[in-house]
Protein backbone atom coordinates (compact mmCIF):
# COMPACT_ATOMS: atom_id res chain seq x y z
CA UNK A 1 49.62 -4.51 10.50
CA UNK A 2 47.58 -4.06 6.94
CA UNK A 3 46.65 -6.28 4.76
CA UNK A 4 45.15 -6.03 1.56
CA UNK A 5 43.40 -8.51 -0.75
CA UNK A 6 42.19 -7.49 -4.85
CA UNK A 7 39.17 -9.33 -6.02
CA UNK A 8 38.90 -9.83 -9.61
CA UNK A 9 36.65 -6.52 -9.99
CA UNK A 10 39.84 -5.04 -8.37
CA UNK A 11 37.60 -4.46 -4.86
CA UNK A 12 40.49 -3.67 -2.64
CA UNK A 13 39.59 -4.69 1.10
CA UNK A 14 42.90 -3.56 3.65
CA UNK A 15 42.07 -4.26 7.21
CA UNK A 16 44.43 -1.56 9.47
CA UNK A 17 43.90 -2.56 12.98
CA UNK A 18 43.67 1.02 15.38
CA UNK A 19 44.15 4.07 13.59
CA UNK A 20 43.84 7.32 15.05
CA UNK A 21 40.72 9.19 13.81
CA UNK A 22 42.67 11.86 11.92
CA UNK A 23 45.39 9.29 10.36
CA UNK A 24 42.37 7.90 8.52
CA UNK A 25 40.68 10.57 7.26
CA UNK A 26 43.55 11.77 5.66
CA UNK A 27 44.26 8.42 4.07
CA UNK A 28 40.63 8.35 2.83
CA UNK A 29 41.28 11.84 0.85
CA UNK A 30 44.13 10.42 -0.44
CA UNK A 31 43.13 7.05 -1.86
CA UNK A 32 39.72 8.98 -2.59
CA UNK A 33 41.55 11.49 -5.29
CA UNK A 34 43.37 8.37 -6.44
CA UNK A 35 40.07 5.87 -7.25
CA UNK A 36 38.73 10.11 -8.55
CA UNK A 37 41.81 10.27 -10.82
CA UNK A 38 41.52 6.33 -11.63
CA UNK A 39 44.82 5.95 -10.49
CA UNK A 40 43.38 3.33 -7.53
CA UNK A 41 41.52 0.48 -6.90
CA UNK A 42 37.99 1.17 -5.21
CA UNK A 43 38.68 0.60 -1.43
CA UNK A 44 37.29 -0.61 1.58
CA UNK A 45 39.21 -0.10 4.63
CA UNK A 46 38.47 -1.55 7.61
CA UNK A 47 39.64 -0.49 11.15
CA UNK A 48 39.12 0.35 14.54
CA UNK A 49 39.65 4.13 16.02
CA UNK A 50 40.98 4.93 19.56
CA UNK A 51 38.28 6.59 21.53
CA UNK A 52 36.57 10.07 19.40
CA UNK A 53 33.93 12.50 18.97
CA UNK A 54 33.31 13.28 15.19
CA UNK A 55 30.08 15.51 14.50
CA UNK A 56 29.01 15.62 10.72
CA UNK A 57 27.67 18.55 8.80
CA UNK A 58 23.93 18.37 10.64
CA UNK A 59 25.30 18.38 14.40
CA UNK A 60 24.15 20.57 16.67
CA UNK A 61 25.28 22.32 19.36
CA UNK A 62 23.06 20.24 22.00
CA UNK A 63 24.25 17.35 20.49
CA UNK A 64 27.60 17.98 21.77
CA UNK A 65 29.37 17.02 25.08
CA UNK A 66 28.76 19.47 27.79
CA UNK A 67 32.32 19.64 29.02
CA UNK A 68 35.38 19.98 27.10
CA UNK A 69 35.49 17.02 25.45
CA UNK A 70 37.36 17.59 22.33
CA UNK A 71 35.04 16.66 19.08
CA UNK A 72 35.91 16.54 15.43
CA UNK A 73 34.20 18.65 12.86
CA UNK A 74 34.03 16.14 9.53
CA UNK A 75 32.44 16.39 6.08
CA UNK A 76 30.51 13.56 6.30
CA UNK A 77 26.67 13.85 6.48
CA UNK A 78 24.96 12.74 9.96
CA UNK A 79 25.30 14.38 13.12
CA UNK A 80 27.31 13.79 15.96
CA UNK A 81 28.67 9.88 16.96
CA UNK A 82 31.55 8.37 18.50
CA UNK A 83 34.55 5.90 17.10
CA UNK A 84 36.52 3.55 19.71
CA UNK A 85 37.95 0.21 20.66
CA UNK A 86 35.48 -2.62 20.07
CA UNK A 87 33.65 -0.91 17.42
CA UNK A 88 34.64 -1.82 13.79
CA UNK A 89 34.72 0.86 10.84
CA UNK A 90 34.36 0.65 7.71
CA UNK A 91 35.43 3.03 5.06
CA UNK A 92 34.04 2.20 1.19
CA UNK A 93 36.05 4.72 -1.19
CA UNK A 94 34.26 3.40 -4.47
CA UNK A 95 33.33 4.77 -7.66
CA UNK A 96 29.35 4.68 -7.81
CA UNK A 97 27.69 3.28 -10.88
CA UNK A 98 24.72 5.80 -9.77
CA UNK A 99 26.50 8.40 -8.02
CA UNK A 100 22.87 10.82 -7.37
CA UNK A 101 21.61 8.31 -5.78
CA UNK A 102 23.15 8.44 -2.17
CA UNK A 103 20.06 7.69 -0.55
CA UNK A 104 20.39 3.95 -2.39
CA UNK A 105 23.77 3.58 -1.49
CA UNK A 106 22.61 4.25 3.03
CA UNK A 107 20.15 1.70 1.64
CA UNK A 108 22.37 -1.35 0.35
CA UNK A 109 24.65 -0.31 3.94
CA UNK A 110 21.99 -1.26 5.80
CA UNK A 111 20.98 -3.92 4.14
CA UNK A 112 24.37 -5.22 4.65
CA UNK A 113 25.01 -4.64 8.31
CA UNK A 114 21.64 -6.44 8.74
CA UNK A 115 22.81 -9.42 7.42
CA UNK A 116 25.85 -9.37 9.69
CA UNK A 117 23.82 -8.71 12.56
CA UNK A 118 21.54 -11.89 11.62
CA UNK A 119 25.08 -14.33 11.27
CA UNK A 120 25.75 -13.57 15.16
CA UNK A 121 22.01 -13.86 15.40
CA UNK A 122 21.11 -10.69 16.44
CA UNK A 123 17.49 -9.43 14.36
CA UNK A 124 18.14 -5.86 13.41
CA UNK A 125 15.94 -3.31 11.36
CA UNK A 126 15.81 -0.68 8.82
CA UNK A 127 14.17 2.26 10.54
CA UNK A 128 12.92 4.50 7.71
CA UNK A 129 12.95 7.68 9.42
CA UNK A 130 16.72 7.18 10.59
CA UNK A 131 19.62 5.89 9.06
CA UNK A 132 21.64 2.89 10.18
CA UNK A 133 20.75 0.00 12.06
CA UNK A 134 18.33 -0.78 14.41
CA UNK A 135 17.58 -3.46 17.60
CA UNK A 136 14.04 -2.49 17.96
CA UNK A 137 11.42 -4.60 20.66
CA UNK A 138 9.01 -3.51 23.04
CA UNK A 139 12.06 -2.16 25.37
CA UNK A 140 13.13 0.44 23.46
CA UNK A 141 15.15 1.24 20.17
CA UNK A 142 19.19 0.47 20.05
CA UNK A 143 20.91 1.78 17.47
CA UNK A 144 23.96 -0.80 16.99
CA UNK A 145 25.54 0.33 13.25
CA UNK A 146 25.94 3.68 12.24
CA UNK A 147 26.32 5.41 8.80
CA UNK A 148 27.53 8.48 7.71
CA UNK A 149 28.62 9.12 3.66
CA UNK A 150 29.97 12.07 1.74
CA UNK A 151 30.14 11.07 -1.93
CA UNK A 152 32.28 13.88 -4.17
CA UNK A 153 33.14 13.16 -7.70
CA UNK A 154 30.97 10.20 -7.67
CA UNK A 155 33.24 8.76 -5.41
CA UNK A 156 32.13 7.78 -1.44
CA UNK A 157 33.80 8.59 1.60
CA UNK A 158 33.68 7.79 5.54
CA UNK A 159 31.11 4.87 5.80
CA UNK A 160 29.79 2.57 8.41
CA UNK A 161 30.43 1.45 12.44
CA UNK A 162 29.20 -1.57 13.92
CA UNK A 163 29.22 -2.12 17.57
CA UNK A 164 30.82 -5.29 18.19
CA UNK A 165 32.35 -4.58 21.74
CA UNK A 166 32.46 -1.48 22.77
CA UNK A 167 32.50 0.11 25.81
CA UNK A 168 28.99 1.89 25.45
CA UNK A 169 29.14 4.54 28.27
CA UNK A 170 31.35 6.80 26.28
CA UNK A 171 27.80 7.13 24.11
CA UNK A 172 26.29 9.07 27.22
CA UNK A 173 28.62 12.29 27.18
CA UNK A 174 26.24 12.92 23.70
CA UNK A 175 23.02 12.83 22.20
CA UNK A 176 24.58 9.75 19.44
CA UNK A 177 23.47 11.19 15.49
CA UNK A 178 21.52 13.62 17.50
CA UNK A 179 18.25 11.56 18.48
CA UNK A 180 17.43 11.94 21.74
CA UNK A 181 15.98 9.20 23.65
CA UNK A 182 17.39 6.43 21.05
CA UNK A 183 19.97 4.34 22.82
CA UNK A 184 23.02 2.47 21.43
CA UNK A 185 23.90 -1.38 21.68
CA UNK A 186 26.39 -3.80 20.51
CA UNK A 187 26.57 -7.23 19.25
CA UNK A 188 27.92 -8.67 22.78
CA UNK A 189 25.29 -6.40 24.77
CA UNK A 190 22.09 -8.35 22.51
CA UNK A 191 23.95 -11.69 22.80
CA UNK A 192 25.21 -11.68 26.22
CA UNK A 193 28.50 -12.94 25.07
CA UNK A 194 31.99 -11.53 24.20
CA UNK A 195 32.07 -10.92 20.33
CA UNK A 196 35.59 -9.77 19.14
CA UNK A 197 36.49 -7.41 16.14
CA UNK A 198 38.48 -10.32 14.39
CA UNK A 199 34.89 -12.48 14.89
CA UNK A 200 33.31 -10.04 13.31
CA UNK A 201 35.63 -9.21 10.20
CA UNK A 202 35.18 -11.96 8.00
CA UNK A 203 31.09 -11.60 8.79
CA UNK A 204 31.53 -7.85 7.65
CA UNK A 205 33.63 -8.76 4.51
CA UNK A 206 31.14 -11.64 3.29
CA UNK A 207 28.22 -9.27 3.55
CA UNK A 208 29.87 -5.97 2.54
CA UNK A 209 32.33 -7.04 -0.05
CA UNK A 210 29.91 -8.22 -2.46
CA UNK A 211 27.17 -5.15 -1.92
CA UNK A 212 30.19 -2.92 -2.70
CA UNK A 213 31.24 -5.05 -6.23
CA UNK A 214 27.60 -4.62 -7.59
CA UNK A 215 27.22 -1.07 -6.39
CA UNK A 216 30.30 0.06 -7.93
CA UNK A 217 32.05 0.95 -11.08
């Protein structure tokens, strides 16, 4: 079931529950021509996927599974990653007020998810030399949100995942956005407790929602 909610700088949030990886990205080209064509709102959808491989326009082949695993060849930039139950997506289709400066908008993502991450009380990190978010201590570095944009027409598509869940062994058929020896985590792997997608919604709008109103036009 969707819902949608318009903010008075006509932010459009619509939560989607599971979509299937494909279903969405062609829903994202559609509502991103319309916000293009300023016949939309600017958009964030929010979802989970059912288990998938997508590999963006840096993946390589070692990155990919070594069996047959089917993967998804996107336009997003990143490398390879995966999308599944437990992990929550979001997809910002907004009209930049600085759309060169892409680098700004990973930035504000980040500084977004960390916030989130601090409400459940989990510390996360920028880590400069890699995009997305970080759980970094003297045992090792856990990547627990991921981000990968394409912005076209000044407008962005794809976006974020945060773990919140997940099953994390579907992570070992692939090296995840192609760094080898970085592992993955979630939000109930750092606390040690179940965290649920519809815990973590509100958290992700309340951090998110605002980032996206200021960054946009």
């Amino acid at each position: 079931m969707s819902s949608a909610i318009l903010t008075e700088n006509q932010l459009k949030v619509t939560e989607l529950g599971v979509v299937d990886y494909l279903s969405a990205w062609k829903l994202q080209k559609q509502i991103h021509q319309d916000v293009v064509n300023l016949q939309s709102e600017n958009t964030l959808l929010l979802l989970e996927h059912p288990s998938v491989y997508t590999a963006g326009r840096r993946t390589e082949i070692l990155d990919r599974p070594l069996d047959d695993t089917p993967v998804i060849d996107v336009d997003r930039g990143g490398k390879i990653t995966w999308h599944g139950p437990g992990q929550l997506v979001g997809y910002p289709i907004v009209k930049l007020k600085n759309s060169t400066d892409v680098v700004g908008f990973v930035r504000e993502l980040e500084t977004a998810l960390i916030s989130v991450c601090a409400e459940f009380g989990v510390k996360a990190d920028r880590y400069c030399e890699r995009s997305g978010v970080w759980v970094r201590d003297d045992k090792s570095d856990r990547k627990i949100a991921a981000i990968g944009l394409r912005v076209a027409k000044g407008v962005t598509m794809h976006g974020f995942a945060l773990n919140v869940n997940p099953d994390l062994s579907a992570y070992e058929k692939i090296i995840p956005c192609g760094i080898s020896g970085a592992k993955v985590t979630s939000l109930s792997a750092e606390l040690g407790r179940e965290i649920t997608i519809n815990e973590a919604l509100p958290v992700i709008k309340k951090h998110i929602q605002p980032m996206l109103d200021r960054i946009s036009q």
